[in-house]
Protein backbone atom coordinates (compact mmCIF):
# COMPACT_ATOMS: atom_id res chain seq x y z
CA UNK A 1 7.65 90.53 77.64
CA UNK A 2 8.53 89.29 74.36
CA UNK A 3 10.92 92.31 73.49
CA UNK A 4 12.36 91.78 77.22
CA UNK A 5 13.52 88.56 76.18
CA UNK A 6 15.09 89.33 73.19
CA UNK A 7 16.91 92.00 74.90
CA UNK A 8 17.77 89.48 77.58
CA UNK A 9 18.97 87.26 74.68
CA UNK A 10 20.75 89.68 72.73
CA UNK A 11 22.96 90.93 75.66
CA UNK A 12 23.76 87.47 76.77
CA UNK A 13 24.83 86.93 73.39
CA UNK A 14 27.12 89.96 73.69
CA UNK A 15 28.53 89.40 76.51
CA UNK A 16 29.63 86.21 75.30
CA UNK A 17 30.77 87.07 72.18
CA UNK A 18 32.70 89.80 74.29
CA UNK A 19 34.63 86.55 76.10
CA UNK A 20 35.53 85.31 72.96
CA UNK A 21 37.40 88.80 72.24
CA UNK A 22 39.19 89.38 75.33
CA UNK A 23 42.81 88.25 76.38
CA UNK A 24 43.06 85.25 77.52
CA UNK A 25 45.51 85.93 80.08
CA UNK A 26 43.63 88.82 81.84
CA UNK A 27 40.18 87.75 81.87
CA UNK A 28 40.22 83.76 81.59
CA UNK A 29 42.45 83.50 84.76
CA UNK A 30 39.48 85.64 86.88
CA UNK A 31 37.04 82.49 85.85
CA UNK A 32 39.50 79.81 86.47
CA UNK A 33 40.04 81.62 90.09
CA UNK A 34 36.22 81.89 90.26
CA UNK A 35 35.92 78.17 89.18
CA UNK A 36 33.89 79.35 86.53
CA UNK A 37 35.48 77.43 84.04
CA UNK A 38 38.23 74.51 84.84
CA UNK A 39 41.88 74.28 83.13
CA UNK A 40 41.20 72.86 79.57
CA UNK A 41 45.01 71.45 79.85
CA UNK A 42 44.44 69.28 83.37
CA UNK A 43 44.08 66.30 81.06
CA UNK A 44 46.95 66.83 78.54
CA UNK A 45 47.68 68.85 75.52
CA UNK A 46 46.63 66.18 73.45
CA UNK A 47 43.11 65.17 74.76
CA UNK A 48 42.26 68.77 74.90
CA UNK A 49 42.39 68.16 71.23
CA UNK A 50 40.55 65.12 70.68
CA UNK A 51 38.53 65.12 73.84
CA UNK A 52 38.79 61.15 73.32
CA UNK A 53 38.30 59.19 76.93
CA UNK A 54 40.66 56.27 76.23
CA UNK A 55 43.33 59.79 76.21
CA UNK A 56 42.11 61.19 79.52
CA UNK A 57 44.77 61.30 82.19
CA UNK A 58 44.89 64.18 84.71
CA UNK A 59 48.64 65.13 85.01
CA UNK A 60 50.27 65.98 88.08
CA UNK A 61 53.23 68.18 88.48
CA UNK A 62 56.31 66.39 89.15
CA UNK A 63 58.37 66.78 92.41
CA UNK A 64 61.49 68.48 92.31
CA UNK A 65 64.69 66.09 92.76
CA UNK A 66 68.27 66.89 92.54
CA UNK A 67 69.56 63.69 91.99
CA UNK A 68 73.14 65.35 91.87
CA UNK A 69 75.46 67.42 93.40
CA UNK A 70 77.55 70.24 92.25
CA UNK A 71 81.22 69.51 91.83
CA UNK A 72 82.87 72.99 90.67
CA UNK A 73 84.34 75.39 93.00
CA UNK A 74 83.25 77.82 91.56
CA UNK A 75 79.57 79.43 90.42
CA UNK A 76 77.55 78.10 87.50
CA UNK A 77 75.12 80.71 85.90
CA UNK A 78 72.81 78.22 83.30
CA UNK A 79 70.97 80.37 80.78
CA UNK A 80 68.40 78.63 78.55
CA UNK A 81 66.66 79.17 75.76
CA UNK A 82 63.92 76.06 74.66
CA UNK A 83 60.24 75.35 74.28
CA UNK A 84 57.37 73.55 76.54
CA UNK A 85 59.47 71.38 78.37
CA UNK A 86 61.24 73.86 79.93
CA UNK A 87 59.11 76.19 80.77
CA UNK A 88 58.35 77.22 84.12
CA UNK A 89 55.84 74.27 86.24
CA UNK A 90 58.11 72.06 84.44
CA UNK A 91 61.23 72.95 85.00
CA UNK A 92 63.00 75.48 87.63
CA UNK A 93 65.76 76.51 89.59
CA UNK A 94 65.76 73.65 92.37
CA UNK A 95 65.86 71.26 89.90
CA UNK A 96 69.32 72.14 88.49
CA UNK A 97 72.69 72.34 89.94
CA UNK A 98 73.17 75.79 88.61
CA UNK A 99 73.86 78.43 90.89
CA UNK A 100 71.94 80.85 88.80
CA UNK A 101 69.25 79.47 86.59
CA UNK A 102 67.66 81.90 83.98
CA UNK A 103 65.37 80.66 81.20
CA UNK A 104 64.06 81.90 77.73
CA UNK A 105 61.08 80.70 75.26
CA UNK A 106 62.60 80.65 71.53
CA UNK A 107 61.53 83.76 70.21
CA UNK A 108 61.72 85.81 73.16
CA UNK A 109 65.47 87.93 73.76
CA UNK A 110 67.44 87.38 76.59
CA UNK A 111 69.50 90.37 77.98
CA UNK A 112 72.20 89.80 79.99
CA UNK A 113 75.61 90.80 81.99
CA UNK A 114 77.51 87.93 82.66
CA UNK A 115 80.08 87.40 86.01
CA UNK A 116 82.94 86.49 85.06
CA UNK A 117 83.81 84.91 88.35
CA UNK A 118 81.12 81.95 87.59
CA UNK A 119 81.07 79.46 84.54
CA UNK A 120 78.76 80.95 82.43
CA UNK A 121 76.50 77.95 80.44
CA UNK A 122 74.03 78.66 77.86
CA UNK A 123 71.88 75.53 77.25
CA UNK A 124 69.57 75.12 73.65
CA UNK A 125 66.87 72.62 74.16
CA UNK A 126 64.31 71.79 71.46
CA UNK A 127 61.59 69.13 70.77
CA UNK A 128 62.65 67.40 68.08
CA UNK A 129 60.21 68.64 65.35
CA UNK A 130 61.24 72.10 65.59
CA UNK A 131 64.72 71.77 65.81
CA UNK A 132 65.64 72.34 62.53
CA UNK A 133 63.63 75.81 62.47
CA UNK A 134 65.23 76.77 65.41
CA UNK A 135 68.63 76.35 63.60
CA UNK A 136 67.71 77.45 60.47
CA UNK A 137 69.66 80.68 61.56
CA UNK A 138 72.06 80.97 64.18
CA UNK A 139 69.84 81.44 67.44
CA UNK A 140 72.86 83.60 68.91
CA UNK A 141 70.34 86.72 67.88
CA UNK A 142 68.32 85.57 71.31
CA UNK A 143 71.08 87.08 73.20
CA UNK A 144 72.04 90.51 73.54
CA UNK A 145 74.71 92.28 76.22
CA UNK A 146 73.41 94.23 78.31
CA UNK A 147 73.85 96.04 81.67
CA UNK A 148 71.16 93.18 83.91
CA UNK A 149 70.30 90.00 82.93
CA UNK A 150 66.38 90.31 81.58
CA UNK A 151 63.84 88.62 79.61
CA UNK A 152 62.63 90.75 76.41
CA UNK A 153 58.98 89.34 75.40
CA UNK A 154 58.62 88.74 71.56
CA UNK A 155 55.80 91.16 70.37
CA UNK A 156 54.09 91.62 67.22
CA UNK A 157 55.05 95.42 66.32
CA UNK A 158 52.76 95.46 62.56
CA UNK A 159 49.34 96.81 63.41
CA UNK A 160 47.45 94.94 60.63
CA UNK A 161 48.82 91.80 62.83
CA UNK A 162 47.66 92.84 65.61
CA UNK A 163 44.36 93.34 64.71
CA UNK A 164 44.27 90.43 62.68
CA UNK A 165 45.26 88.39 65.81
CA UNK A 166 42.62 89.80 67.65
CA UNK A 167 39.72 89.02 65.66
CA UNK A 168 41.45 85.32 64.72
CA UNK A 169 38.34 83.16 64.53
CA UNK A 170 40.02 80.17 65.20
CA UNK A 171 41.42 82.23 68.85
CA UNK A 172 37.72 83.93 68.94
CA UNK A 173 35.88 80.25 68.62
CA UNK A 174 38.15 78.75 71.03
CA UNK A 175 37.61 81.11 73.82
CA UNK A 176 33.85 81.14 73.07
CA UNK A 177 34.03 76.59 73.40
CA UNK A 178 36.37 77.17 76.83
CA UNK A 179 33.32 79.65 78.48
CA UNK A 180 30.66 77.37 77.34
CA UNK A 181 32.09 74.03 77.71
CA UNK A 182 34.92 74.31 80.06
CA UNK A 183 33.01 72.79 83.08
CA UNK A 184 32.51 69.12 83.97
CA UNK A 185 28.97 68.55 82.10
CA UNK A 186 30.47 70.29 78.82
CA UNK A 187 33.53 68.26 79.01
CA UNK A 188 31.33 65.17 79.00
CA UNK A 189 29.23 66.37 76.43
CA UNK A 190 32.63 67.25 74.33
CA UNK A 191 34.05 63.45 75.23
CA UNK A 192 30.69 61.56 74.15
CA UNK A 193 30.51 63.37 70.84
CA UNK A 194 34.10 62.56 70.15
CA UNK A 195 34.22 58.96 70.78
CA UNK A 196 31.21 58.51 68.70
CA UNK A 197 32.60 59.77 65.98
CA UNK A 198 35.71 57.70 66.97
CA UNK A 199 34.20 54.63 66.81
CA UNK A 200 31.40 55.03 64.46
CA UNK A 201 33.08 56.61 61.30
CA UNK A 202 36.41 56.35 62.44
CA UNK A 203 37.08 60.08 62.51
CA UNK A 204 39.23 62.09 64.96
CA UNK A 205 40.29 65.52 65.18
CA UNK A 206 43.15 66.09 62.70
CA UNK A 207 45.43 67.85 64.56
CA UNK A 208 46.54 64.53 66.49
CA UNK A 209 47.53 60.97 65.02
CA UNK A 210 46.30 57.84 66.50
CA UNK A 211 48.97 54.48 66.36
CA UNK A 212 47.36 52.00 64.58
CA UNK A 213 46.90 49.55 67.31
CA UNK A 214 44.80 53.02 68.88
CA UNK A 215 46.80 52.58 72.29
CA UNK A 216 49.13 56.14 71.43
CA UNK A 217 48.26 59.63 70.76
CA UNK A 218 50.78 62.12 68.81
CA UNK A 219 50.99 65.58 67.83
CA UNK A 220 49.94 65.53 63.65
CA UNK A 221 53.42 67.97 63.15
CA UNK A 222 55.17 64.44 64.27
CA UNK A 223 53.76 62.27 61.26
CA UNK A 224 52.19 64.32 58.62
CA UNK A 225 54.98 63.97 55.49
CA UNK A 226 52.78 65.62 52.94
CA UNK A 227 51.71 69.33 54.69
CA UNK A 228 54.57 69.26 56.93
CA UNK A 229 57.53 67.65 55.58
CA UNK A 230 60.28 70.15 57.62
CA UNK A 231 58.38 68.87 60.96
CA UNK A 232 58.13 65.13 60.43
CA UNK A 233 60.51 62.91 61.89
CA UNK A 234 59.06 60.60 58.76
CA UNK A 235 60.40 62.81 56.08
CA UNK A 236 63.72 62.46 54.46
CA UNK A 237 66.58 64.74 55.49
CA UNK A 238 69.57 65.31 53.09
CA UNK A 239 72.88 64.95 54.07
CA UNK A 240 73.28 68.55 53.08
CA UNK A 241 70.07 69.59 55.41
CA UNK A 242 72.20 67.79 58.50
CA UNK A 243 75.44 69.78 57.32
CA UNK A 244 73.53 73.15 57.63
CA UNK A 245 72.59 72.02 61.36
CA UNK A 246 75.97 71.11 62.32
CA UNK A 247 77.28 74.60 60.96
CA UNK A 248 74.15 76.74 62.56
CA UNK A 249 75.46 74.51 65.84
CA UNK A 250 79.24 75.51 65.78
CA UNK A 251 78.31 78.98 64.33
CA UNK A 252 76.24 79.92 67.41
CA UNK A 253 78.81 78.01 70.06
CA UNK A 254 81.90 80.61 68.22
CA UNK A 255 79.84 84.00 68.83
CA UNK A 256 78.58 82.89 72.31
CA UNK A 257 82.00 82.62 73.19
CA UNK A 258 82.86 85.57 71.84
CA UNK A 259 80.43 86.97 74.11
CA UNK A 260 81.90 85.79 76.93
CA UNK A 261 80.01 82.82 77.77
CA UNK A 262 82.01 79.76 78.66
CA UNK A 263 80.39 76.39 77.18
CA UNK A 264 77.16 76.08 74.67
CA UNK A 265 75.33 72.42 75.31
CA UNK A 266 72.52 71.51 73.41
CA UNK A 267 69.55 68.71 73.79
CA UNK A 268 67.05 68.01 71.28
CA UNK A 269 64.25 66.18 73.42
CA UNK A 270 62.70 63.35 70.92
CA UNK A 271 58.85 63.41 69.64
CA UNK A 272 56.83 61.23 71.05
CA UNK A 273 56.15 59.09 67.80
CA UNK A 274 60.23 58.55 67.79
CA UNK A 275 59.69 56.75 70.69
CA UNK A 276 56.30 54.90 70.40
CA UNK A 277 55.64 54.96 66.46
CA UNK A 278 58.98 53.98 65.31
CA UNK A 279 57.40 51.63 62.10
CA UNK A 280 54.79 54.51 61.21
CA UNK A 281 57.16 55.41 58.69
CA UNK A 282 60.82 56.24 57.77
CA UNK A 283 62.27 57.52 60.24
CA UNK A 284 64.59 59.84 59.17
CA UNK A 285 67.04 60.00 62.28
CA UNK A 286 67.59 63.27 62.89
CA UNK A 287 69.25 63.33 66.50
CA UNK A 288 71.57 60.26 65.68
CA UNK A 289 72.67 62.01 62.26
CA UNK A 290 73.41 65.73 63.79
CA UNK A 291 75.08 63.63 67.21
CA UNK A 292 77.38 61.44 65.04
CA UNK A 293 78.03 63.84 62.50
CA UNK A 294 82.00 64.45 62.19
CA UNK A 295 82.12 68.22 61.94
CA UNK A 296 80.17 68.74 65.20
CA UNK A 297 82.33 70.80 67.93
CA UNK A 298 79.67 71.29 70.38
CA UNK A 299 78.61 68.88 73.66
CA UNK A 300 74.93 67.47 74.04
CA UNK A 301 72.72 65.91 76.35
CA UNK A 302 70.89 62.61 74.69
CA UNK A 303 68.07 60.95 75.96
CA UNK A 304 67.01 59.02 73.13
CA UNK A 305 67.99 56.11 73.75
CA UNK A 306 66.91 56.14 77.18
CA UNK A 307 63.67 57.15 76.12
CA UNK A 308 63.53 54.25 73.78
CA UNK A 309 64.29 51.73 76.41
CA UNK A 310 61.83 52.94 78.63
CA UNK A 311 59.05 53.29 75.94
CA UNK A 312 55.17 53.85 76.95
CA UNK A 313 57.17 55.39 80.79
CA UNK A 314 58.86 58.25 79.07
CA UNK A 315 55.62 59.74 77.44
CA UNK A 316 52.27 61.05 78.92
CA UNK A 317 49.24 59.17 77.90
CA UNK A 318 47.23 62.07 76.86
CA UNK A 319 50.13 64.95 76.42
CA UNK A 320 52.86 65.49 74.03
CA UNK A 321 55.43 65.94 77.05
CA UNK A 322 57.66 63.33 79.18
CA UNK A 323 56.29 61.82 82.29
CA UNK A 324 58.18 62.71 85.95
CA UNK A 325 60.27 59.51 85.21
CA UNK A 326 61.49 60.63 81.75
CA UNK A 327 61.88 64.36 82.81
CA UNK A 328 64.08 62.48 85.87
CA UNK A 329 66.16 61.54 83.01
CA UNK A 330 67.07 64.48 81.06
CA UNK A 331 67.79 66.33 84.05
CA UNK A 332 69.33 63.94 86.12
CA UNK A 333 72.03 63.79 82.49
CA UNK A 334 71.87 67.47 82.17
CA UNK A 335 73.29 67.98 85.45
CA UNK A 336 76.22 65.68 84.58
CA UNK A 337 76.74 67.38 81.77
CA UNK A 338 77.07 70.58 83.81
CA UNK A 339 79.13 69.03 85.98
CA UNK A 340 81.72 67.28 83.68
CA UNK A 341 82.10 70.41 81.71
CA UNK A 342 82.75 72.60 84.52
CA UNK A 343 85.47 70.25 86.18
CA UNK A 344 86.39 67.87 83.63
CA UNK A 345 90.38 68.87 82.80
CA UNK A 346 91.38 65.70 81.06
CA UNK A 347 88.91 66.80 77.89
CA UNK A 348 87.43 62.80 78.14
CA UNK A 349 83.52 62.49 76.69
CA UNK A 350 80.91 61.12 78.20
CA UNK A 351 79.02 58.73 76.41
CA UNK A 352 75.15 59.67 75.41
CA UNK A 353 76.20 63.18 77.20
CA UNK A 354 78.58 64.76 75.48
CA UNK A 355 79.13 65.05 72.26
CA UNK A 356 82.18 62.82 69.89
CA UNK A 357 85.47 64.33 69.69
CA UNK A 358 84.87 67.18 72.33
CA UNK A 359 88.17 68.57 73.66
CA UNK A 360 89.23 70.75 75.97
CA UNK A 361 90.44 72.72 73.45
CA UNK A 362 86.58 73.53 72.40
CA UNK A 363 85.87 75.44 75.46
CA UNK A 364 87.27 78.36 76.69
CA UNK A 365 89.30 78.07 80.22
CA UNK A 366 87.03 78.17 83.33
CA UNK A 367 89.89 78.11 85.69
């Protein structure tokens, strides 16, 4: 009997340590289907790291609305490259003027052969903390000719990576937590340990940062100066650092058109501290600085200060994204943006859409 049991034990062990091992995307979707286990995002991105109550929101997925209406005779094929925000469940076809929509993660490679009888678009949208890494280089590299438009998945080709990946602890411990405690009595157990430690020793989990008046939650990439200065919207930014941008920014637009594409827009979506954490620090205005710089030649979409006016309604409680009402925004100016550029002859901006100084001249002919 005794041995029985520590055969039982040492199997059930195995089994889960076998959990921990296994893709994610294969096996954890089976026990989500089964109910097994329950989404560990349906609260937010950022309660899922602190497991805090006062955090807890379910999210809901936001209706599509097309709040305008194509103005251009003739086709518009929108291809995208961005993060999060954009990525499919947040944002698709229907929500976008575009007669052809296609969409790529940074770090992924988009293939493509364009028509020439539509006004081919390629869109760059970032969060603002990463912005500057995705323009460290030109991101023109994403895109390669080809003879179909097609989405080439980044993958890690090094063997020693691979296998390093796969026995991550960090991705080995986290898969072990979601099979044990991904269920409504572990979730509790997860939330009553946390806010004890909240509001006992004043300790949180550091991967978030808490406002001081503990009503907002933020990524720790948004605010930490010290271990992640090139993230921070706190840390300073040369003059020289926004020159670079500006360059990477007209650099990509040239060799896109000499591609073939017809207009490069970009939008750098701001972090949530911009918006609700203004006096943590120094803010270093990044957005403003690239937007207003002199040198810039290509057209953007700006929500900032929209975003700003609407404050605590642009932001999720308990996630790092927009709500339906600020995602409204950016697409509801994104489609204007598409618009303008597509029929606009007279080369006039648009204020907080397109960029300063844009031309006709900076485009190539659509007509």
């Amino acid at each position: 009997m005794k041995k029985a049991f520590k055969i039982t034990i040492i199997v059930l062990f195995s089994i889960i340590w076998g959990f921990g091992f296994s893709d994610y995307y294969t096996v954890y979707s089976y026990l989500y289907r089964w109910g097994i286990i329950e989404d560990e995002y349906r609260y937010g991105d950022l309660f899922n790291l602190t497991h805090l109550p006062q955090f807890k929101e379910e999210l809901v997925k936001c209706r599509s609305t097309l709040t305008s209406s194509k103005r251009s005779s003739r086709p518009i094929h929108l291809y995208a490259v961005g993060d999060s925000f954009l990525e499919p469940g947040r944002i698709d076809s229907s929500d976008l003027i575009a007669d052809q929509y296609r969409f790529m993660k940074w770090g992924d490679f988009m293939h493509f052969k364009l028509d020439t009888s539509a006004v081919n678009i390629v869109l760059i949208e970032s969060i603002e903390r990463h912005f500057r890494q995705h323009l460290e280089t030109p991101p023109v590299s994403h895109f390669i000719p080809d003879t179909a438009d097609f989405i080439e998945k980044w993958e890690e080709k090094r063997w020693m990576a691979k296998i390093d990946n796969f026995v991550y602890a960090d991705r080995v411990g986290g898969q072990i937590s979601l099979l044990l405690t991904g269920n409504p009595l572990g979730l509790k157990f997860k939330e009553l340990k946390s806010s004890f430690n909240y509001h006992v020793f004043d300790r949180h989990e550091s991967s978030v940062t808490i406002s001081g008046d503990g009503r907002d939650i933020v990524y720790y990439l948004d605010t930490d100066t010290l271990n992640f200065p090139y993230t921070s919207g706190f840390s300073r930014i040369s003059e020289s650092r926004i020159d670079s941008v500006v360059s990477s920014l007209n650099e990509t637009r040239e060799k896109l058109l000499d591609m073939g594409f017809d207009h490069l827009i970009f939008s750098v979506i701001p972090n949530k501290s911009t918006i609700l954490m203004p006096d943590y620090g120094v803010y270093n205005r990044l957005i403003e600085r690239v937007q207003s710089h002199p040198d810039l030649k290509v057209p953007y979409v700006s929500i900032i200060n929209e975003f700003r006016a609407m404050g605590r309604n642009a932001f999720l409680l308990s996630d790092s994204h927009w709500t339906c009402d600020g995602r409204l925004v950016w697409l509801t100016k994104v489609n204007e943006s598409l618009n303008q550029i597509t029929t606009d002859t007279s080369g006039s901006g648009a204020t907080n859409c397109l960029g300063p100084g844009t031309t006709k001249s900076l485009f190539r002919s659509s007509m």
